[in-house]
Protein backbone atom coordinates (compact mmCIF):
# COMPACT_ATOMS: atom_id res chain seq x y z
CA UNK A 1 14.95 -33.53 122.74
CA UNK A 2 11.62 -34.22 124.27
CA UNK A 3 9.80 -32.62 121.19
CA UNK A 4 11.95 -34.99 118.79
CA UNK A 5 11.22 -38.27 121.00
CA UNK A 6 7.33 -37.58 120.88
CA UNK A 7 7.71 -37.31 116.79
CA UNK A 8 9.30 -40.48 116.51
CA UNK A 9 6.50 -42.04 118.44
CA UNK A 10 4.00 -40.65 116.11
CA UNK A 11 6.06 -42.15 112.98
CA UNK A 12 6.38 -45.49 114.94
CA UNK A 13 2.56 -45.74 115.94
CA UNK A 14 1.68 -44.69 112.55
CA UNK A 15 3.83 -47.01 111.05
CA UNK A 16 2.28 -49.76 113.38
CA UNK A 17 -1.06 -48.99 112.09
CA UNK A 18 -0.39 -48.75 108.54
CA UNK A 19 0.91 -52.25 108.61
CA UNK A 20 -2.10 -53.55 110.29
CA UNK A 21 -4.69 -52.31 107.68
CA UNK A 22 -2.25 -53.69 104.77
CA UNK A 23 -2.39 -57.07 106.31
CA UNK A 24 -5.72 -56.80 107.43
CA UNK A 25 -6.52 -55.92 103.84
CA UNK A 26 -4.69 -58.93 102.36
CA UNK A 27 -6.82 -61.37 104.79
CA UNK A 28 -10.14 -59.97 103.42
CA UNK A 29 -8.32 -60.66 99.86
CA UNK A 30 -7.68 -63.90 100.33
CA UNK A 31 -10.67 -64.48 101.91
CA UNK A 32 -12.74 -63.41 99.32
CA UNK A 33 -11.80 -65.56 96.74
CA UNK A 34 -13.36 -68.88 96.09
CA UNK A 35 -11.51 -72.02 97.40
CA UNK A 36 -10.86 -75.24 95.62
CA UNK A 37 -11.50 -78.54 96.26
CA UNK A 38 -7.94 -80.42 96.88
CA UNK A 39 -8.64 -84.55 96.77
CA UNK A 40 -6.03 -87.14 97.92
CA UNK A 41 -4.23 -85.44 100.88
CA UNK A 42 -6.46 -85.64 103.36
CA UNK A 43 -5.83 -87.33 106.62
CA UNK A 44 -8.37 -90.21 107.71
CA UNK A 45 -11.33 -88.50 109.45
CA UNK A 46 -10.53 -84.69 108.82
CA UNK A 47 -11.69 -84.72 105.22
CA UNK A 48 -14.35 -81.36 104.92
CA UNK A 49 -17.25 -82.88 103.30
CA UNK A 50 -18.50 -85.81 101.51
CA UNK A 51 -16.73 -88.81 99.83
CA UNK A 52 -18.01 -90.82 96.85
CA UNK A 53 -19.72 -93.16 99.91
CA UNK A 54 -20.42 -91.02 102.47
CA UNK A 55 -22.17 -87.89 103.06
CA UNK A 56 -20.25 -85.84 105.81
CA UNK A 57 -17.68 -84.25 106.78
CA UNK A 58 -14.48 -86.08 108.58
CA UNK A 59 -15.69 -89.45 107.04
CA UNK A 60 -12.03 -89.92 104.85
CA UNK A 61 -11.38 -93.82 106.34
CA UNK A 62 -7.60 -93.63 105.44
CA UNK A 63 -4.76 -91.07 104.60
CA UNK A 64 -4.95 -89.55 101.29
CA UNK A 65 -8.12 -90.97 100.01
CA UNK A 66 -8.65 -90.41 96.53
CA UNK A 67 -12.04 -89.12 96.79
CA UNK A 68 -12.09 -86.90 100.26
CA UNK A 69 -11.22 -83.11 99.71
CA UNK A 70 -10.75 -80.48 101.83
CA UNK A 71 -10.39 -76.53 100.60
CA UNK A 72 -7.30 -75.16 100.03
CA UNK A 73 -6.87 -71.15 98.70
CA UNK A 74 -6.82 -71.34 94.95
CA UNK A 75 -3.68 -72.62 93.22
CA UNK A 76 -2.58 -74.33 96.19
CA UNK A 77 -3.34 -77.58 95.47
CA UNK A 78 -1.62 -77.49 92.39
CA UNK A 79 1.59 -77.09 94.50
CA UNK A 80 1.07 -80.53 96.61
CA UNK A 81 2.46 -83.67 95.75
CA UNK A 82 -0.05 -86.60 95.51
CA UNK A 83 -2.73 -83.74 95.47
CA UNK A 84 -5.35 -83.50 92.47
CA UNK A 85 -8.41 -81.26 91.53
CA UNK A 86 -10.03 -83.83 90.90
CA UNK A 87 -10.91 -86.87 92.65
CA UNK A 88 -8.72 -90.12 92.18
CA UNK A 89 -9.65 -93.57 91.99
């Protein structure tokens, strides 16, 4: 009994660690690739950089701005409504 309880901990703590390293490796993934610029969703003042007139971060004066962008993973902006890869007027 005891030798059978101590093998099931092994399978469970190797299980445990084998899902860490997969999702560990999927982090590094994503991280890796480059992000996009996402314009027109921002909210005012958490834009990431600069705006058409101004030159720093968390400038954005209103919601959804047409020219502040923050990065998003790539092909997520795509997937918000209102959102645009390119800046709007």
């Amino acid at each position: 009994m005891n030798k059978n309880l101590g093998m099931i901990m092994n399978v469970a703590i190797g299980g445990l660690i084998a899902t860490g390293v997969l999702a560990s490796n999927n982090a590094i993934a994503a991280a890796k690739e480059k992000p996009e610029k996402c314009y027109g969703i921002v909210k005012a003042g958490k834009n990431d950089c600069q705006t058409s007139n101004t030159a720093c971060q968390g400038s954005a004066k209103k919601d959804s701005q047409g020219d502040a962008w923050i990065n998003l993973p790539k092909g997520t902006c795509e997937k918000i409504v209102g959102a645009s890869l390119k800046p709007k007027a």
